[in-house]
Protein backbone atom coordinates (compact mmCIF):
# COMPACT_ATOMS: atom_id res chain seq x y z
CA UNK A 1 0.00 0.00 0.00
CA UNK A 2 1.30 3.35 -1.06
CA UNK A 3 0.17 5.97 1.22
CA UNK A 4 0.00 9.84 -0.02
CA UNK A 5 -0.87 13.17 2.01
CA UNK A 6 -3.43 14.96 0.49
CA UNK A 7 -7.44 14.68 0.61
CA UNK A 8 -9.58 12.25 -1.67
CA UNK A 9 -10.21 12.88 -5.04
CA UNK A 10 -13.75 12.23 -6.62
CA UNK A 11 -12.22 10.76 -10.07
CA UNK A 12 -8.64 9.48 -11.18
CA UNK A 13 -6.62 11.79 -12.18
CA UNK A 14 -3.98 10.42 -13.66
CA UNK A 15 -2.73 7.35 -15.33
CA UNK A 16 0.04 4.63 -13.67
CA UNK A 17 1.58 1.62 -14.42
CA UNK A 18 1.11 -0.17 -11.24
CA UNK A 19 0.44 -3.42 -10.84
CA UNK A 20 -2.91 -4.33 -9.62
CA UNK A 21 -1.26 -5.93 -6.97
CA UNK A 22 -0.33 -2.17 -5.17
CA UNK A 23 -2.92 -0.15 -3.17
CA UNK A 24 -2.83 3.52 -3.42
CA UNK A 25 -4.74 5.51 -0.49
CA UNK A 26 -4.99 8.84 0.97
CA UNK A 27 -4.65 10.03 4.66
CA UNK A 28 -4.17 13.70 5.44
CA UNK A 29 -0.91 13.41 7.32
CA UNK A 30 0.86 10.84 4.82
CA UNK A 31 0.70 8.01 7.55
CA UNK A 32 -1.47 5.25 8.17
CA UNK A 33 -4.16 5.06 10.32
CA UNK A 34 -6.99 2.72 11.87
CA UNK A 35 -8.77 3.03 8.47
CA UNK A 36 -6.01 2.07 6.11
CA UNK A 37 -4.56 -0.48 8.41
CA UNK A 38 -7.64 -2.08 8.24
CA UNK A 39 -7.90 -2.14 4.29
CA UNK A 40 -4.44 -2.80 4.07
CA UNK A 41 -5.10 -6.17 5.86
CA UNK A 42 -8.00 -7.00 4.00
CA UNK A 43 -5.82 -6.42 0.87
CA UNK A 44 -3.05 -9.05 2.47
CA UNK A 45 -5.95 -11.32 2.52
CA UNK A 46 -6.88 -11.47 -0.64
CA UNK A 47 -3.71 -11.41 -2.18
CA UNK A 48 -2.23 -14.36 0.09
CA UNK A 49 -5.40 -16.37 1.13
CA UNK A 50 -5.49 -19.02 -1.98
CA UNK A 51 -2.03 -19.34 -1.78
CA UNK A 52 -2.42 -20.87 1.64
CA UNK A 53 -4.59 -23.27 0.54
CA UNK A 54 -6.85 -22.98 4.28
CA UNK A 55 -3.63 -22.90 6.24
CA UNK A 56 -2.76 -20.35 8.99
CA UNK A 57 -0.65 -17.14 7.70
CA UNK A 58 2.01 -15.89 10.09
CA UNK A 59 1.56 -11.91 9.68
CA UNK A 60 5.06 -10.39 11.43
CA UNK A 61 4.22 -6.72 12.58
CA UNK A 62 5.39 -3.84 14.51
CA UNK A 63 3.10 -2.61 17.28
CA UNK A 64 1.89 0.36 15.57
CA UNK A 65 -1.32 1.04 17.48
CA UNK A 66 -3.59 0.44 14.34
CA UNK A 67 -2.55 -3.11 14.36
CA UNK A 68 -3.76 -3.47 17.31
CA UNK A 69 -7.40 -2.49 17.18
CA UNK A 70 -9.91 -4.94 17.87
CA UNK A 71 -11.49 -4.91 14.52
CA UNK A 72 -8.05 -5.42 13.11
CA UNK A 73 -7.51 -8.71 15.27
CA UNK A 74 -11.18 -9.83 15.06
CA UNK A 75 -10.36 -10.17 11.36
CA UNK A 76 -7.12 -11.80 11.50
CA UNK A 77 -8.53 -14.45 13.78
CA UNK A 78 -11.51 -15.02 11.46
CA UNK A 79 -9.17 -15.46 8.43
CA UNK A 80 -6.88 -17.40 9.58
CA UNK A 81 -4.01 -14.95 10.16
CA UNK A 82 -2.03 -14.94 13.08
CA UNK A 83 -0.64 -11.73 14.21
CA UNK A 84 2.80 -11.72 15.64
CA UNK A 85 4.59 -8.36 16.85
CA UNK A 86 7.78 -7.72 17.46
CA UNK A 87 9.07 -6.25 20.51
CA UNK A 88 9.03 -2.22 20.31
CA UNK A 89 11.53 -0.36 18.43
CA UNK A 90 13.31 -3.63 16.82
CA UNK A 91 12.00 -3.62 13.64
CA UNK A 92 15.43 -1.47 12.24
CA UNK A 93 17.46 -4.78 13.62
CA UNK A 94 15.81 -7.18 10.84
């Protein structure tokens, strides 16, 4: 998911090469949020869920608070995702 500042436009714009595998959203501040967290994961879904073939995916996170919504965990436990998060501030080690 690419993730740009600005506000939400009514129609495209412009034109872009990008795979239909890539998200594009919009937040005011550039960052994520609950919102786009949420769509983001529903976007790692689909794109991973018939690869698993009904198995369990391991989804390795930092503990950015909008992982860690309930609506955010409610989903990954009724899709089969596990959520794992790694200990604060030691994402720059991997």
């Amino acid at each position: 998911m690419i993730i740009i500042s600005g506000y939400v436009m009514k129609e495209k714009l412009f034109m872009n090469d990008l795979d239909d595998s890539i998200v594009l959203a919009v937040s005011e501040s550039g960052y994520t949020n609950d919102l786009l967290s949420y769509k983001w994961l529903q976007h790692f879904d689909r794109q991973t869920k018939e690869k698993a073939q009904g198995q369990n995916r391991l989804l390795i996170m930092d503990g950015h608070g909008s992982h860690l919504t309930k609506e955010f965990m409610d989903y990954c436990f009724n899709n089969k995702i596990s959520p794992f998060l790694l200990p604060a501030h030691s994402t720059y080690l991997l």
